[in-house]
Protein backbone atom coordinates (compact mmCIF):
# COMPACT_ATOMS: atom_id res chain seq x y z
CA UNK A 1 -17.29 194.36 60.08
CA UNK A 2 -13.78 192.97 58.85
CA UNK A 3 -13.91 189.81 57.04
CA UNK A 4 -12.13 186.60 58.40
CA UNK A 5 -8.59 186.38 57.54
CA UNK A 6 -8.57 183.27 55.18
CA UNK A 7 -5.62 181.99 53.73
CA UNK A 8 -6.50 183.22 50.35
CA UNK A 9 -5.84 186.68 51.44
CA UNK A 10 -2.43 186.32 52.20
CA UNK A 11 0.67 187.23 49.93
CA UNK A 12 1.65 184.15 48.07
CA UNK A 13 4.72 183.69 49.67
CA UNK A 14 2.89 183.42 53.14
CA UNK A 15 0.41 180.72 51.86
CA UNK A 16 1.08 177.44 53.85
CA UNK A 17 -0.90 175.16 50.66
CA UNK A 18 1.68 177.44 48.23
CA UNK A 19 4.50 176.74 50.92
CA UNK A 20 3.47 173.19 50.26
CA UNK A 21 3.66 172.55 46.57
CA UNK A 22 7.08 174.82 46.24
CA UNK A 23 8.98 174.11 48.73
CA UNK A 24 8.11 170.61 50.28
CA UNK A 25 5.63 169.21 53.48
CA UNK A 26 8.53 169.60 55.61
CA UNK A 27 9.09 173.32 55.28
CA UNK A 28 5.97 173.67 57.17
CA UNK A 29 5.98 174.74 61.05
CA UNK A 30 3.49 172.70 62.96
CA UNK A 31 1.34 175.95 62.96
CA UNK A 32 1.14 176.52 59.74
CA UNK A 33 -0.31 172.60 59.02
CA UNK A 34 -2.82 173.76 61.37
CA UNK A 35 -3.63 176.54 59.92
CA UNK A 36 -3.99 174.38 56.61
CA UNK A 37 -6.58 172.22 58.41
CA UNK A 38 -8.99 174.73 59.97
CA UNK A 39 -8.54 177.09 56.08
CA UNK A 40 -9.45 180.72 58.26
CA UNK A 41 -8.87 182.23 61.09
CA UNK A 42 -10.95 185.17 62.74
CA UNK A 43 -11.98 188.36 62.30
CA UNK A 44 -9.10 189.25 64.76
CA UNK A 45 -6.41 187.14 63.40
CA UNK A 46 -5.20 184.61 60.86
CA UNK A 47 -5.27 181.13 60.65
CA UNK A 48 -1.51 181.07 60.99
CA UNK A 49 -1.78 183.49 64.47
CA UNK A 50 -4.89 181.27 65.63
CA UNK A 51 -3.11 178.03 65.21
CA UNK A 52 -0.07 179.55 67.27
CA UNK A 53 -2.52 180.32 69.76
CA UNK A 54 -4.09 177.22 69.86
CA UNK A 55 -0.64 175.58 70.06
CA UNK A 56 0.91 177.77 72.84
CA UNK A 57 -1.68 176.69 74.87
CA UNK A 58 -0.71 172.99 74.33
CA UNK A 59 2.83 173.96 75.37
CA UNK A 60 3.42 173.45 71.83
CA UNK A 61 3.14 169.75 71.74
CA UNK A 62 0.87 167.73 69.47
CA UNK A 63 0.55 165.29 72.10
CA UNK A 64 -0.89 167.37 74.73
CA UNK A 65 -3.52 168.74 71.41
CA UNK A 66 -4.01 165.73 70.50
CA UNK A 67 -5.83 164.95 74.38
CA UNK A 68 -8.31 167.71 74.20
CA UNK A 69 -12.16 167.38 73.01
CA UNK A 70 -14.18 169.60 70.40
CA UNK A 71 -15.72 171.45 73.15
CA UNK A 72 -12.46 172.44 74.64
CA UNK A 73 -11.31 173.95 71.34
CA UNK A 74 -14.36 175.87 70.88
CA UNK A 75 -14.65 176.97 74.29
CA UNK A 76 -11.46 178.46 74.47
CA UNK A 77 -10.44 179.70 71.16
CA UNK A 78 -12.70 182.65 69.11
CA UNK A 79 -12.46 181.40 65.45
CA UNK A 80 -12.68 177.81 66.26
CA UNK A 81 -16.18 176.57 65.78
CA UNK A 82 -17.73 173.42 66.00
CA UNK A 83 -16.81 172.17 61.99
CA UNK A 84 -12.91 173.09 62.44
CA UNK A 85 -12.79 171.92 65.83
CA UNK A 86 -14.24 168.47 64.24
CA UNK A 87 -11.34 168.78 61.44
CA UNK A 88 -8.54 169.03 64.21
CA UNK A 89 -9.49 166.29 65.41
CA UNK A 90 -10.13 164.12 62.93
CA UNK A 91 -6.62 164.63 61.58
CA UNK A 92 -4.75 164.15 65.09
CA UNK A 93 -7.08 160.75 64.85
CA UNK A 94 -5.42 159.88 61.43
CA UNK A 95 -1.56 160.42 62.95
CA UNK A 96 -2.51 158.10 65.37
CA UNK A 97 -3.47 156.04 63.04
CA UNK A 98 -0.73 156.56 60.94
CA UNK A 99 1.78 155.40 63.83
CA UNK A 100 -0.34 152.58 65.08
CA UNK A 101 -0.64 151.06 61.78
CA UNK A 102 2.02 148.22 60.24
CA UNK A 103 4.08 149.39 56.92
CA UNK A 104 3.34 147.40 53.85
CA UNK A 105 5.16 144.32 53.90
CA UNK A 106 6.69 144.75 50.25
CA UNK A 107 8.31 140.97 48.95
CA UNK A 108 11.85 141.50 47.97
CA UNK A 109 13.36 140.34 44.64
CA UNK A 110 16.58 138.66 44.72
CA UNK A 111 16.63 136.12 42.25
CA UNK A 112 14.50 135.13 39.07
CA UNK A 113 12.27 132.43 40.95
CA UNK A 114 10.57 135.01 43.47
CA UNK A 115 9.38 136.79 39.90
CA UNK A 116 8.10 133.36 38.85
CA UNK A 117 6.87 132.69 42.15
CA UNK A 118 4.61 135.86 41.86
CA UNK A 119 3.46 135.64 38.14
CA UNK A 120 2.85 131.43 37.66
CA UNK A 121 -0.29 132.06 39.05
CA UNK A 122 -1.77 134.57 37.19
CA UNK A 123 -0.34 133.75 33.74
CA UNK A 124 0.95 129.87 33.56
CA UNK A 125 -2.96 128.60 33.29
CA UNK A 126 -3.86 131.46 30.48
CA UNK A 127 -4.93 130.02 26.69
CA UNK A 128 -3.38 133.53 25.60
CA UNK A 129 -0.29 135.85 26.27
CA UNK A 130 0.00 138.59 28.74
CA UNK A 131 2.85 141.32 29.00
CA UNK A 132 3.02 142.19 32.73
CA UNK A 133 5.78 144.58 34.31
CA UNK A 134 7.48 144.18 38.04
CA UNK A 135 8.19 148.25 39.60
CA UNK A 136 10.71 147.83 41.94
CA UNK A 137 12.39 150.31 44.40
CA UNK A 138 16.30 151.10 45.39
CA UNK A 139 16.02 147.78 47.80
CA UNK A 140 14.68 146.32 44.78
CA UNK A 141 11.45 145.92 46.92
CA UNK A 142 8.31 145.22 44.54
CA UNK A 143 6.29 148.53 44.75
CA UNK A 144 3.38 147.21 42.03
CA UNK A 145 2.95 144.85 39.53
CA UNK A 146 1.23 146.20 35.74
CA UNK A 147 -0.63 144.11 32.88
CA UNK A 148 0.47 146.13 29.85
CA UNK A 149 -1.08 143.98 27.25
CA UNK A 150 -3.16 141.07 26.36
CA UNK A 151 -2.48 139.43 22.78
CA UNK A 152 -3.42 135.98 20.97
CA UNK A 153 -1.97 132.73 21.38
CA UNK A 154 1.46 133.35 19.66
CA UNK A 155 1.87 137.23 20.56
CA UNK A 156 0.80 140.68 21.92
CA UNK A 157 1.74 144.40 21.54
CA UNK A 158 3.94 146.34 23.75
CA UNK A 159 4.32 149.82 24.28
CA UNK A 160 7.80 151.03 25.00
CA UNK A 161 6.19 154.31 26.54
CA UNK A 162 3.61 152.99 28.34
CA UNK A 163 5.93 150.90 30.14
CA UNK A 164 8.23 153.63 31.04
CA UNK A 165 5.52 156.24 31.95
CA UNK A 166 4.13 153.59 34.54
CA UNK A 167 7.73 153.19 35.64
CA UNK A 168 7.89 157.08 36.20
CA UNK A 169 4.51 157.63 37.55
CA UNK A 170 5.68 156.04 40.71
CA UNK A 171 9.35 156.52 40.82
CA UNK A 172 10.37 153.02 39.85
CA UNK A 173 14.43 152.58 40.25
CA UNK A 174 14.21 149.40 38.50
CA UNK A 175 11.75 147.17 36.21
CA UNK A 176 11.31 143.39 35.39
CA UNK A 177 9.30 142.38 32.38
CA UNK A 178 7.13 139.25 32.81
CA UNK A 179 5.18 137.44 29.56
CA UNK A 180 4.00 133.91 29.21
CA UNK A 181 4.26 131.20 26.18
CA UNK A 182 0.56 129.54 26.37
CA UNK A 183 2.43 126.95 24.14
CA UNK A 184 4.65 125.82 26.72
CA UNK A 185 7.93 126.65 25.04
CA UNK A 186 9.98 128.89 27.29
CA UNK A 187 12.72 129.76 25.20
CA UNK A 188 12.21 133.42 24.13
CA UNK A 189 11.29 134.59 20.46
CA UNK A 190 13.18 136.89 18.19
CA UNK A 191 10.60 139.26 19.03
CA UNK A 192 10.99 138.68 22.95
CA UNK A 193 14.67 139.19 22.32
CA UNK A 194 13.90 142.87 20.12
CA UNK A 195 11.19 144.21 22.40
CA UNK A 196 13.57 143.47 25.57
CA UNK A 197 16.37 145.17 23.78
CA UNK A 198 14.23 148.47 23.40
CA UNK A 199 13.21 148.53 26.91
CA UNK A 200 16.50 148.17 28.44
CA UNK A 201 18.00 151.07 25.97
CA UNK A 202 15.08 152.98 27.51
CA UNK A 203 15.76 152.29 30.70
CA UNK A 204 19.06 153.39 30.61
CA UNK A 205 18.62 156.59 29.54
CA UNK A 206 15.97 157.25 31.69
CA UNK A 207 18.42 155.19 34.52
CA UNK A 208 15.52 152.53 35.05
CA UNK A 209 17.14 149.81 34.56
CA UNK A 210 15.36 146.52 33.35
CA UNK A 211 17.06 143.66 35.79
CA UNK A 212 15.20 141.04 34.39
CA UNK A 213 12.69 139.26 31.35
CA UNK A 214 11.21 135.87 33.00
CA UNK A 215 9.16 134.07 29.83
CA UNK A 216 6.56 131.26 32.35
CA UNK A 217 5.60 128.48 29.82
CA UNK A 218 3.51 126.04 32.16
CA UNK A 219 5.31 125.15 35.33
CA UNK A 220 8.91 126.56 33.93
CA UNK A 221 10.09 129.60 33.30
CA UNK A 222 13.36 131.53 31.16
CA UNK A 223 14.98 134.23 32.72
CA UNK A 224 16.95 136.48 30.06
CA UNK A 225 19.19 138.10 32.88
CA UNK A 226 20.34 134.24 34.42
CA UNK A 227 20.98 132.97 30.49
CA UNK A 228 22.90 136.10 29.87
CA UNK A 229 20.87 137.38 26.47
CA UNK A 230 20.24 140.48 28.07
């Protein structure tokens, strides 16, 4: 008896998850993403003919898939059994889902207060200082924020690398650096002034640029970029 045609025995170049990684999601017909969900076909075809099958039968139109139950899958289709029939649906469930479902309201960073605004609370109260980075996107949208270090009362260590691998990690266009003074001085230290330096030299040759360095002392703050020591 022949084996089922699984996706593993396919040339390389013919492997939708290959497809995937080398050339992009979006080189992928809709029938070979199905064919990625149910992993085999049958011992008549592969899981690339079987998913055109099961599509041609939908007129080709996700929508019309999307409407049918397990049974009707299994029913109608040799190679689809109960456990892919399940998978099918569960990810037509999720692009429902998907569509149905609000974007992430990301808070946009136009001036040196909405960085304050975001940071006071989490490091104007602190007896110690904390190094915290702002990842930003090309509509300088804030994508995450990043607690780098924790020091003493008059300092802590930062990591140039660190800093820029987090930035890279999840394509950051721009970063803003964030620290507070526990003494309630705002005005930045020879070492704030060195360490900011380093980043932005980084940041331009890795074209990350470093927009900003607020310093929160208390209920003020120092921004580097609006005092032009940047």
């Amino acid at each position: 008896m022949n084996q089922n045609l699984t996706i593993k025995t396919w040339a390389v170049e013919d492997r939708p998850r290959e497809k995937l990684l080398t050339k992009g999601i979006l080189s992928l017909s809709d029938a070979e993403l199905l064919a990625i969900i149910i992993g085999s076909g049958s011992s008549k075809e592969s899981a690339v003919e079987l998913s055109k099958k099961i599509l041609h039968h939908y007129h080709n139109n996700l929508s019309e898939l999307g409407k049918c139950q397990t049974d009707d899958l299994i029913s109608r289709f040799h190679g689809i059994g109960e456990a892919k029939a399940i998978s099918i649906m569960a990810a037509l469930e999720l692009g429902r889902r998907r569509n149905s479902s609000d974007s992430i309201n990301r808070p946009k960073i136009t001036a040196s207060k909405h960085v304050f605004d975001i940071f006071h609370p989490v490091l104007s109260d602190l007896p110690h200082e904390e190094f915290w980075i702002l990842l930003l996107n090309r509509s300088n949208k804030v994508l995450s924020k990043h607690r780098i270090s924790q020091g003493g009362i008059s300092g802590t260590v930062i990591d140039v690398r660190i800093i820029m691998k987090r930035a890279l990690d999840q394509l950051a266009s721009s970063i803003i650096l964030c620290h507070n003074h526990p003494s309630g001085n705002r005005e930045p230290s020879g070492a704030d002034l060195e360490i900011t330096k380093k980043l932005c030299d980084s940041g331009k040759i890795l074209d990350i640029p470093v927009l900003d360095h607020i310093i929160i002392a208390e209920n003020s703050y120092f921004s580097m970029a609006d005092e032009g020591v940047m």
